[in-house]
N, C-alpha and C. Protein backbone atom coordinates (compact mmCIF):
# COMPACT_ATOMS: atom_id res chain seq x y z
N UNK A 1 69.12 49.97 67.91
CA UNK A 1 68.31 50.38 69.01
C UNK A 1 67.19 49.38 69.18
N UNK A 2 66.80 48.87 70.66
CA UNK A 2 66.14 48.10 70.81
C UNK A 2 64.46 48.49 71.21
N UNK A 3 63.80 48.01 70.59
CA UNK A 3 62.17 48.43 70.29
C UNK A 3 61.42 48.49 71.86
N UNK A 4 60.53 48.85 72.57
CA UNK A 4 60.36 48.18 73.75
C UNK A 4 58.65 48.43 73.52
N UNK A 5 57.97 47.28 73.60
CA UNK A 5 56.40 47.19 73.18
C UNK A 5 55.85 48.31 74.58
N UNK A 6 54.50 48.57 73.83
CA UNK A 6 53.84 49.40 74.91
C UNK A 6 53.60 49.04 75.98
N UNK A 7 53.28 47.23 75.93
CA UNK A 7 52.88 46.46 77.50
C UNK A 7 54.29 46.64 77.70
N UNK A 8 55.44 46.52 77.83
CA UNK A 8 56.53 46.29 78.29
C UNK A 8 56.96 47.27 79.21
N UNK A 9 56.75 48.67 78.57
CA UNK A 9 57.29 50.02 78.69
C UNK A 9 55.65 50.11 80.14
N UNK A 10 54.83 50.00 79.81
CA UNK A 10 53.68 50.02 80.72
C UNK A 10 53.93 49.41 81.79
N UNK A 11 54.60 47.87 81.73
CA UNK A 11 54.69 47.39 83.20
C UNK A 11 55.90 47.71 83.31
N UNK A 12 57.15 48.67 82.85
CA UNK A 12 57.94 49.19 83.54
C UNK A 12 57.72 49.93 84.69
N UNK A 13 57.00 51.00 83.98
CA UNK A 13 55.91 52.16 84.90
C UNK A 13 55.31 51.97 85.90
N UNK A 14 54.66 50.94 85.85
CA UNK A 14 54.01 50.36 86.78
C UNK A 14 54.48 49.99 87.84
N UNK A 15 55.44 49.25 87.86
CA UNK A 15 56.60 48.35 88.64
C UNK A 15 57.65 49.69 89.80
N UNK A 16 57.79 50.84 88.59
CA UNK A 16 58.53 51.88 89.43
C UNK A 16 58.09 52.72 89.77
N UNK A 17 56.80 52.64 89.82
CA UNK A 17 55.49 53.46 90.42
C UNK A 17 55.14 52.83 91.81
N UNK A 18 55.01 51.22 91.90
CA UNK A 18 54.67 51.31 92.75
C UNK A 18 55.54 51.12 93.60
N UNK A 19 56.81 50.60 93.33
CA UNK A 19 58.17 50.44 94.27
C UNK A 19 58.46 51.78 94.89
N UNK A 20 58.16 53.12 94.24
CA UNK A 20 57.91 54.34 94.54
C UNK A 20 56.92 54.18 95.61
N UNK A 21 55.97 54.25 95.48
CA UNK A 21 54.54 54.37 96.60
C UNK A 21 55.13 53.91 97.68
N UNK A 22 55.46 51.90 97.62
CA UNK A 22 55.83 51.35 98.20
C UNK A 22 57.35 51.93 99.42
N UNK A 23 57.66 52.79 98.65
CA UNK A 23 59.13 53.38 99.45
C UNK A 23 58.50 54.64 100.58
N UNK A 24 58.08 55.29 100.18
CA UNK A 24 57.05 56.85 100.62
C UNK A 24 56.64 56.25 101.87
N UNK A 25 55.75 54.87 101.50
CA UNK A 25 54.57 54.85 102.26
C UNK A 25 55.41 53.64 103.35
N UNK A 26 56.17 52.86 103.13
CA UNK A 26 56.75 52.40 104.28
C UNK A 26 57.90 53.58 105.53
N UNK A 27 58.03 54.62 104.38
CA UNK A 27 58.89 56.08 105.39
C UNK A 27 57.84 56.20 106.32
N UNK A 28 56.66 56.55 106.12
CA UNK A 28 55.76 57.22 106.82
C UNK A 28 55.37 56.45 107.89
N UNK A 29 55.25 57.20 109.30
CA UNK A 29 54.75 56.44 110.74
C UNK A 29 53.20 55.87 110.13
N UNK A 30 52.64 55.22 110.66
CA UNK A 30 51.19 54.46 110.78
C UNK A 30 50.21 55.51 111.30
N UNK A 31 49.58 56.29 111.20
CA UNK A 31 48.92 57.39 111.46
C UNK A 31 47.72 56.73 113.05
N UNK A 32 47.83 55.58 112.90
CA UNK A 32 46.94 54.78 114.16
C UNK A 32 47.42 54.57 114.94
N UNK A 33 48.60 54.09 114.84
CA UNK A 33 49.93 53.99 116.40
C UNK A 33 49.85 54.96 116.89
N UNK A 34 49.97 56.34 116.43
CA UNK A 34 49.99 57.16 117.35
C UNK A 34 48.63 57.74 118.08
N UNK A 35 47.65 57.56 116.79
CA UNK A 35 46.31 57.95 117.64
C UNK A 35 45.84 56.87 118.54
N UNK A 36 46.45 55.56 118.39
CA UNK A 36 45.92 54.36 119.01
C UNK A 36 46.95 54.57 120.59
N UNK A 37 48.01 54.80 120.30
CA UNK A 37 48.80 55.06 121.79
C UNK A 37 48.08 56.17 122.43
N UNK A 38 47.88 57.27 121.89
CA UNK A 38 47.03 58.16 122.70
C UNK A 38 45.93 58.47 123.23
N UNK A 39 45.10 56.91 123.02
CA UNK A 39 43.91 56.75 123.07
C UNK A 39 44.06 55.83 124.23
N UNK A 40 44.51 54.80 123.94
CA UNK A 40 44.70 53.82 125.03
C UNK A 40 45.78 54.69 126.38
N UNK A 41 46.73 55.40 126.36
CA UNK A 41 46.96 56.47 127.13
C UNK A 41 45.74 56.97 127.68
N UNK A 42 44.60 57.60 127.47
CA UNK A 42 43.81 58.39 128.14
C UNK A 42 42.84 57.29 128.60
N UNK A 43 42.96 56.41 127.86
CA UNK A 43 41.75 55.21 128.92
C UNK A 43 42.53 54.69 129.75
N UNK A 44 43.59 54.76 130.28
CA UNK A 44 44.17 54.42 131.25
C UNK A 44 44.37 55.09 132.36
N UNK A 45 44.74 56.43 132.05
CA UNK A 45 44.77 57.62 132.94
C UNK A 45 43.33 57.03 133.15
N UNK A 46 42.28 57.16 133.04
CA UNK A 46 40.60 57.16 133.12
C UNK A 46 40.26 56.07 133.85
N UNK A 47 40.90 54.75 133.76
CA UNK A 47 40.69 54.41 134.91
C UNK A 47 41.21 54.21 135.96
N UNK A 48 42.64 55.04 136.04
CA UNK A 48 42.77 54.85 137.22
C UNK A 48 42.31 56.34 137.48
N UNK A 49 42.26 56.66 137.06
CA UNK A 49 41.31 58.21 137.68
C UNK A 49 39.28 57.82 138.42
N UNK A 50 39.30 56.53 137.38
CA UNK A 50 38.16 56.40 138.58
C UNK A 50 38.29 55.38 139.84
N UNK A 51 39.41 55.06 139.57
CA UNK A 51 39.55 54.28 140.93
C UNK A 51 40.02 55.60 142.26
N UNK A 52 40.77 56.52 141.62
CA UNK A 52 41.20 57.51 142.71
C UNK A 52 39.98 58.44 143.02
N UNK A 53 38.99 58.67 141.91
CA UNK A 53 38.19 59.86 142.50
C UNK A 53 36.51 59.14 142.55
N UNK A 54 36.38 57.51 142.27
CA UNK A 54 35.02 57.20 142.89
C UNK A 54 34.10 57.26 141.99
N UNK A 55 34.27 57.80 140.42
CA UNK A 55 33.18 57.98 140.05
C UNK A 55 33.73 57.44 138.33
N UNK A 56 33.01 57.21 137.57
CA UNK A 56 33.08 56.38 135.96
C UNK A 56 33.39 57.91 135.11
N UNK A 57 34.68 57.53 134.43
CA UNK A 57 34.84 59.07 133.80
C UNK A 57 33.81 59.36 132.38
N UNK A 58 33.01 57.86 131.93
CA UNK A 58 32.47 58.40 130.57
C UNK A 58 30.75 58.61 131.50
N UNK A 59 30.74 58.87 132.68
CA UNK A 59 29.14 59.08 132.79
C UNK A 59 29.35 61.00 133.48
N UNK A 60 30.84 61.52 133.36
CA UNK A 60 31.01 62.60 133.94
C UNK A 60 31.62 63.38 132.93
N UNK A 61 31.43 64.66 133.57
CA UNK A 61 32.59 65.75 132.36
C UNK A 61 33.08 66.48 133.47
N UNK A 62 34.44 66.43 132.94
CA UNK A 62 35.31 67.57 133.42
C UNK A 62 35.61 69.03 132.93
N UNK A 63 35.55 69.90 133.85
CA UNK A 63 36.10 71.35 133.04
C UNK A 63 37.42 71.98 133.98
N UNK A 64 38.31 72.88 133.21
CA UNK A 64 39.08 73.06 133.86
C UNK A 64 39.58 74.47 133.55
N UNK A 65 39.05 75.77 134.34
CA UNK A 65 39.04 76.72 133.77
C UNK A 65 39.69 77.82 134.32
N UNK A 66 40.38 78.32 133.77
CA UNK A 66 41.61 79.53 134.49
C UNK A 66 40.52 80.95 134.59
N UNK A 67 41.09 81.71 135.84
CA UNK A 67 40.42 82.79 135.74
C UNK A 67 41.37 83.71 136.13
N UNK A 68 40.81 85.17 136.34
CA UNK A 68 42.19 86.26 136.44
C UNK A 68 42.87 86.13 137.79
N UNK A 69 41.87 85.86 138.88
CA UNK A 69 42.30 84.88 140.40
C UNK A 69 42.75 84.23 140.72
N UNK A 70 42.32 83.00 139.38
CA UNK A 70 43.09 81.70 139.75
C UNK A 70 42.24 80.74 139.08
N UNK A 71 41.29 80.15 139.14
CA UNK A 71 40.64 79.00 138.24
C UNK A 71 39.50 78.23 139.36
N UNK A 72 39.38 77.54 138.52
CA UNK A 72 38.29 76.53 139.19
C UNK A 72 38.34 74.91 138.11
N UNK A 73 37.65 73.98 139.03
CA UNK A 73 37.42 72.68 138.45
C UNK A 73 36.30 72.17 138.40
N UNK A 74 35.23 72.19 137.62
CA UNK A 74 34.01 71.52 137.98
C UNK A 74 34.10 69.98 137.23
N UNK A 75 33.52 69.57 138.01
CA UNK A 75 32.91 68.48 137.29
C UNK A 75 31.42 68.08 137.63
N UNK A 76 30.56 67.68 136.45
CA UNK A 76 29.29 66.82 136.50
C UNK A 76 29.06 65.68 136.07
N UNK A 77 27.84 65.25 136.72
CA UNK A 77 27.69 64.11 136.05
C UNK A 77 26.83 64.16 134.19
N UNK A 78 26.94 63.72 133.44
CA UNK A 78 26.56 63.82 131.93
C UNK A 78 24.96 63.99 132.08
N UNK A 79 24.67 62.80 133.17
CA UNK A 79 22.49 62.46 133.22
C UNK A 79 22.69 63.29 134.33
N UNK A 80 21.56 63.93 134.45
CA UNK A 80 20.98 65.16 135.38
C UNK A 80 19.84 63.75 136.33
N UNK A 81 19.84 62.85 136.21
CA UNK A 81 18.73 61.72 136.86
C UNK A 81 20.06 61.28 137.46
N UNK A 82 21.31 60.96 137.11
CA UNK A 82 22.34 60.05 137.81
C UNK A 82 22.74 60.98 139.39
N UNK A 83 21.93 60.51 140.11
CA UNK A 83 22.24 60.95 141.56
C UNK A 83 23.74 60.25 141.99
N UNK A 84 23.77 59.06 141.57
CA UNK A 84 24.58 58.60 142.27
C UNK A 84 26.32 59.12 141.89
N UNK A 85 26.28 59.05 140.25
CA UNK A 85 27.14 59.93 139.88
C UNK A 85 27.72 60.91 140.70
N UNK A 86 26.63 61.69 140.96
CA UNK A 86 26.68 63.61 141.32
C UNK A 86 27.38 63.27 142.49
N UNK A 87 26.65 62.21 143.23
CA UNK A 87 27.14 62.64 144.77
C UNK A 87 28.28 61.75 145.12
N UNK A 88 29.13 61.02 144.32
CA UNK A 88 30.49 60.77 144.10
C UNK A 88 31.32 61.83 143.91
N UNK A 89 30.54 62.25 142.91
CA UNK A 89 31.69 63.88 142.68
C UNK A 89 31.53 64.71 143.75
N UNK A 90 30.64 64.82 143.92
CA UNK A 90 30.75 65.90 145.29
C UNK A 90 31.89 65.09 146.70
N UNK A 91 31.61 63.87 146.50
CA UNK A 91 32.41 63.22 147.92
C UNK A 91 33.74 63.59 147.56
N UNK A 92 34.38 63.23 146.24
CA UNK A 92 35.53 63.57 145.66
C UNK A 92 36.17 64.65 145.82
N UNK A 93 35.35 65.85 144.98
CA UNK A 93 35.68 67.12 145.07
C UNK A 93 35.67 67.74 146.76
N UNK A 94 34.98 67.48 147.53
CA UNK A 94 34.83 67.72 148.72
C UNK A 94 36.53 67.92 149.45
N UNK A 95 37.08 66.47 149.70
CA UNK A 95 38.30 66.29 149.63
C UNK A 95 39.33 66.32 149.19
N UNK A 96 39.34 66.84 147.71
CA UNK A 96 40.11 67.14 146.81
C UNK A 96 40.55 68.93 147.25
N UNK A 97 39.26 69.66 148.02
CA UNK A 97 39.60 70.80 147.90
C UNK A 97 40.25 70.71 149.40
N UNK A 98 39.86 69.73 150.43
CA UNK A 98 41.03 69.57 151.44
C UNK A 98 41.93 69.40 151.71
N UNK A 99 42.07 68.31 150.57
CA UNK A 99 43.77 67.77 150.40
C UNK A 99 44.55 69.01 149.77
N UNK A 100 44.21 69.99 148.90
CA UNK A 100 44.92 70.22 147.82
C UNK A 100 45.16 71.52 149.12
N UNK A 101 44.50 72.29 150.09
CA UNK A 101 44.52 73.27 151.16
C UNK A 101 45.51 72.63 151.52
N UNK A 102 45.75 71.76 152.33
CA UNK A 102 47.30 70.92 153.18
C UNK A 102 48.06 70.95 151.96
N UNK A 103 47.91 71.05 151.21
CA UNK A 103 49.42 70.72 150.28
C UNK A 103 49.87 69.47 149.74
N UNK A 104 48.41 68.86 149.50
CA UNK A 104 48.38 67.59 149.37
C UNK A 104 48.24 67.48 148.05
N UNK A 105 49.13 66.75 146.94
CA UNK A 105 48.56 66.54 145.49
C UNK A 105 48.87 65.17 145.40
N UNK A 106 48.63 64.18 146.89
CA UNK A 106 48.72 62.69 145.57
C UNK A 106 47.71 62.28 144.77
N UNK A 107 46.96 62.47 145.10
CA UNK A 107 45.06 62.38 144.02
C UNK A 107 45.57 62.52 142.39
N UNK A 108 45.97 63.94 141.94
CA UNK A 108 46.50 63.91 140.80
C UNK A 108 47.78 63.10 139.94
N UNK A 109 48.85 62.87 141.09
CA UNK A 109 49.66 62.75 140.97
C UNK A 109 49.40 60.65 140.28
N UNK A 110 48.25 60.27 140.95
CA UNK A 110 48.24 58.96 141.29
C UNK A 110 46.88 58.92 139.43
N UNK A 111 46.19 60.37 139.26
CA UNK A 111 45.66 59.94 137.91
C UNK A 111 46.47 59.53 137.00
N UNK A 112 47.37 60.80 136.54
CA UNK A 112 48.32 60.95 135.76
C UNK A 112 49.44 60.32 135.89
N UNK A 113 50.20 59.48 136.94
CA UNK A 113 51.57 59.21 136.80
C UNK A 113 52.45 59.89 137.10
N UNK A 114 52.18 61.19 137.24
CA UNK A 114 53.26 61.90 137.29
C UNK A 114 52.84 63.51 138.24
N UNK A 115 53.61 63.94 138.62
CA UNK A 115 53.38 64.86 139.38
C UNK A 115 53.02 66.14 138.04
N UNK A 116 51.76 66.42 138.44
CA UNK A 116 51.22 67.27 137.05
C UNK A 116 52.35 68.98 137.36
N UNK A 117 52.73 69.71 136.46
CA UNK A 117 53.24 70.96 136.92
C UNK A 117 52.43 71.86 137.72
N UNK A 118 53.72 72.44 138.79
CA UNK A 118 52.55 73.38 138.97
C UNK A 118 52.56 72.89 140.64
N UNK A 119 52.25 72.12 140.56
CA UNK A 119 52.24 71.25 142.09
C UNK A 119 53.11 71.54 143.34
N UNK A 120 54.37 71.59 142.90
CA UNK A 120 55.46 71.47 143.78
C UNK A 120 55.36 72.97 143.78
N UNK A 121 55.13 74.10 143.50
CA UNK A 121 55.32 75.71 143.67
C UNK A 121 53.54 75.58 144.47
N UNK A 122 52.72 74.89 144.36
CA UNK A 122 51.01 74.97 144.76
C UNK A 122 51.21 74.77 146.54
N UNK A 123 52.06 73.49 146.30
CA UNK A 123 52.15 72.88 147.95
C UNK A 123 53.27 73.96 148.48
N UNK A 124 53.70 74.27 148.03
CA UNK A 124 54.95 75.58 149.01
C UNK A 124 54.27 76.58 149.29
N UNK A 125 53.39 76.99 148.70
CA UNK A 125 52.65 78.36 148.63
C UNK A 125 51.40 77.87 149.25
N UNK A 126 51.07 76.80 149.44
CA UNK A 126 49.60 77.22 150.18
C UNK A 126 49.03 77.43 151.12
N UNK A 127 50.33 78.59 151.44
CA UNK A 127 48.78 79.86 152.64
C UNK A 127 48.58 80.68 151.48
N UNK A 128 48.80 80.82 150.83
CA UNK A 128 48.70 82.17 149.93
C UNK A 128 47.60 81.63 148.59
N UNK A 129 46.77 80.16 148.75
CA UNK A 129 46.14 79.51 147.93
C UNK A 129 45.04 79.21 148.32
N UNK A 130 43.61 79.41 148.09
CA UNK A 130 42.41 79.58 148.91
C UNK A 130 41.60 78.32 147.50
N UNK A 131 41.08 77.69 148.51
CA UNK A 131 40.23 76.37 147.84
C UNK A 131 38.91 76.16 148.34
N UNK A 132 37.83 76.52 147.31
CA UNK A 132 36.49 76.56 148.37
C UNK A 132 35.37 75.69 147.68
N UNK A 133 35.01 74.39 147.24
CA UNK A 133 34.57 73.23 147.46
C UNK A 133 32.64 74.06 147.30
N UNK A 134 32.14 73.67 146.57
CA UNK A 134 30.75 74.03 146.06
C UNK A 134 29.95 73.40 145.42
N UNK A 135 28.65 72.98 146.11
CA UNK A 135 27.90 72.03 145.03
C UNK A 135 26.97 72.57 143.87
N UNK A 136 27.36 71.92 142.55
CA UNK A 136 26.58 72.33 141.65
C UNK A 136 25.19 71.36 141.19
N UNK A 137 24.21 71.66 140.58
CA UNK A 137 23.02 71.01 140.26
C UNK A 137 23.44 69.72 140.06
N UNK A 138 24.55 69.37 139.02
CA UNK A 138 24.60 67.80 138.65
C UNK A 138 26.02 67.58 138.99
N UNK A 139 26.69 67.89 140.28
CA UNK A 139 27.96 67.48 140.40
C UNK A 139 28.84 68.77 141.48
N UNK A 140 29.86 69.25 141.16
CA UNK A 140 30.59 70.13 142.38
C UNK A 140 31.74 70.97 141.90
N UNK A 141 32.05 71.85 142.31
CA UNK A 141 33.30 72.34 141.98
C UNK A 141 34.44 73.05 142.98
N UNK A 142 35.40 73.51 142.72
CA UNK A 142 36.35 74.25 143.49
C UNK A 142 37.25 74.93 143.25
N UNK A 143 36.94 76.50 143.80
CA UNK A 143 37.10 77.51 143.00
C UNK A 143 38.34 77.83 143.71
N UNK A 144 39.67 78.04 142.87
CA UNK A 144 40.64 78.12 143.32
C UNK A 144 41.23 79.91 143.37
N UNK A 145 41.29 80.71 144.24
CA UNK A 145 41.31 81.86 144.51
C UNK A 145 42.96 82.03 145.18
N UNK A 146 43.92 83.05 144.57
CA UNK A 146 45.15 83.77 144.74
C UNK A 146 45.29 85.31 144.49
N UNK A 147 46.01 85.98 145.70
CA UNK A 147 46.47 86.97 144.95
C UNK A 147 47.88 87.14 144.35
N UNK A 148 48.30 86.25 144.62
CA UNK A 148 49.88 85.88 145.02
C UNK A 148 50.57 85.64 143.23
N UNK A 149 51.24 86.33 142.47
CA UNK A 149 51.77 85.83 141.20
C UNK A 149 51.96 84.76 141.27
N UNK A 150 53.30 84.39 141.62
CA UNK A 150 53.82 83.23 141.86
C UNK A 150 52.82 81.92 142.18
N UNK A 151 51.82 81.74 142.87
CA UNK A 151 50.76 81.20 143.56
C UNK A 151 50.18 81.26 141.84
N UNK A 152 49.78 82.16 141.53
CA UNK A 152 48.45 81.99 140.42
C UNK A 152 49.41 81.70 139.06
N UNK A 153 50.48 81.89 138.43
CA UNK A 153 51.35 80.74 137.55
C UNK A 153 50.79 79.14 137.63
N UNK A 154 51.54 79.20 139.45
CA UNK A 154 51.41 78.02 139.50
C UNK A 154 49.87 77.16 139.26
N UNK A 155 49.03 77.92 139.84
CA UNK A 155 47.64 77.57 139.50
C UNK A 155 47.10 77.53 138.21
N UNK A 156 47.76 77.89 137.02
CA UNK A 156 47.79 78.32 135.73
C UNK A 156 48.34 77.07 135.00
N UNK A 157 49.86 76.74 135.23
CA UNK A 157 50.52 75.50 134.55
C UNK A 157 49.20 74.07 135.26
N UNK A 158 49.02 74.08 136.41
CA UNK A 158 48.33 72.82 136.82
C UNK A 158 47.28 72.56 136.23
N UNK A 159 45.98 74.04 135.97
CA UNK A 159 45.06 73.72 135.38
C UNK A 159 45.05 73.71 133.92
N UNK A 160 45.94 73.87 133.01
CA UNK A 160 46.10 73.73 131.85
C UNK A 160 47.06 72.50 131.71
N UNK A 161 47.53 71.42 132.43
CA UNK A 161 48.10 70.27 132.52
C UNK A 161 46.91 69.59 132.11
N UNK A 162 46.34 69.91 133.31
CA UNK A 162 44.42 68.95 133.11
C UNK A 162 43.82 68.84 132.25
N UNK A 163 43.96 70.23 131.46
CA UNK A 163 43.02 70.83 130.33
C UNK A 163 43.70 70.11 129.52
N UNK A 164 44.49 69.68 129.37
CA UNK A 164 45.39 68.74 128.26
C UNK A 164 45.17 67.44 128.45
N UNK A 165 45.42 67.21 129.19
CA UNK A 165 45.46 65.56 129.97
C UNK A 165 44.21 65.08 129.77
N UNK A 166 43.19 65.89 130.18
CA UNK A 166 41.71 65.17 129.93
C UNK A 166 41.42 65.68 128.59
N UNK A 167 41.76 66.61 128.04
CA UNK A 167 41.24 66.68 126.74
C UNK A 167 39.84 67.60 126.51
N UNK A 168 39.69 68.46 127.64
CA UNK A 168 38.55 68.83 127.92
C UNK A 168 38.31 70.12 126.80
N UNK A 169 39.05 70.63 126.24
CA UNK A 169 38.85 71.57 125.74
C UNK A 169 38.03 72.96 125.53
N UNK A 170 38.78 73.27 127.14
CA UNK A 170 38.40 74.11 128.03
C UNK A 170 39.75 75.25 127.01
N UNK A 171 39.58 76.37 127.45
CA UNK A 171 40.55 77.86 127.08
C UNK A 171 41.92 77.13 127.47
N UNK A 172 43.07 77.62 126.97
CA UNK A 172 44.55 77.75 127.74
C UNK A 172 44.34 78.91 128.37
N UNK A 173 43.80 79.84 127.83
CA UNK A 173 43.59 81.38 128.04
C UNK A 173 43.11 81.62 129.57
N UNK A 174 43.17 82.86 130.29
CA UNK A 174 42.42 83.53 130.85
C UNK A 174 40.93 83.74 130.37
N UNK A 175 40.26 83.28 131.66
CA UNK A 175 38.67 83.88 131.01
C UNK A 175 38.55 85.47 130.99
């Protein structure tokens, strides 16, 4: 039987320890690719979201909030001094609650890439979809009012698209 010294037997261990690690840890995705794709994803949506709605998305916040009616969207500007901010959003939202009355969703469609859900049942239904455009202290909103099931689903999947998409971390829930 052949003797095997302690350094020997030690850098065995060693060697199939880390060829071990080494195996594990090349299985495993890069934990930054994916937070790095989903990051650079939302700064992209972001700017072309400020090229479509006029205003810089890190000097604003979005909310996006379901109610038993139907929901609403505010947005403000972050500085309560940034006039100029506010009254971008208001020009925005202004028309946003006109377009979206006609049955109009390219605005969203042109943030995101993609036709957000929700949309195509919003524009079929909207006589039965009431959009009413309101200015708030640092920015505007538009309070989206249904009695209609079908109508308020649809108002439901769209504003929880958003609530995702921007990251706002607003309810999925009913208020």
């Amino acid at each position: 039987m052949k003797r095997i010294s302690g350094r020997s037997l030690a850098a065995a261990i060693f060697g199939t320890t880390c060829a071990v690690v080494l195996l594990v840890t090349a299985q495993q995705p890069a934990p930054t690719d994916e937070h790095e794709s989903k990051h650079e994803a939302m700064e992209h949506m972001n700017e072309r979201g400020d090229k479509v709605m006029g205003f810089d998305h890190t000097k604003t916040t979005h909310h996006f909030l379901l109610r038993s009616d139907g929901g609403a969207i505010q947005v403000a500007a972050n500085d309560a001094a940034d006039k100029e901010s506010r009254d971008q959003i208001r020009r925005h939202l202004r028309h946003i609650a006109k377009m979206f009355s006609e049955g109009n969703f390219a605005a969203p469609m042109l943030v995101h890439e993609t036709n957000p859900p929700g949309t195509a049942a919003m524009k079929q239904l909207k006589e039965k979809i009431k959009y009413e455009f309101g200015e708030t202290e640092k920015g505007a909103e538009i309070r989206i009012w249904t009695s209609d099931t079908e109508a308020l689903n649809a108002v439901y999947e769209f504003l929880r698209f958003q609530i995702k998409e921007h990251v706002t971390g607003d309810p999925l829930t009913v208020e």
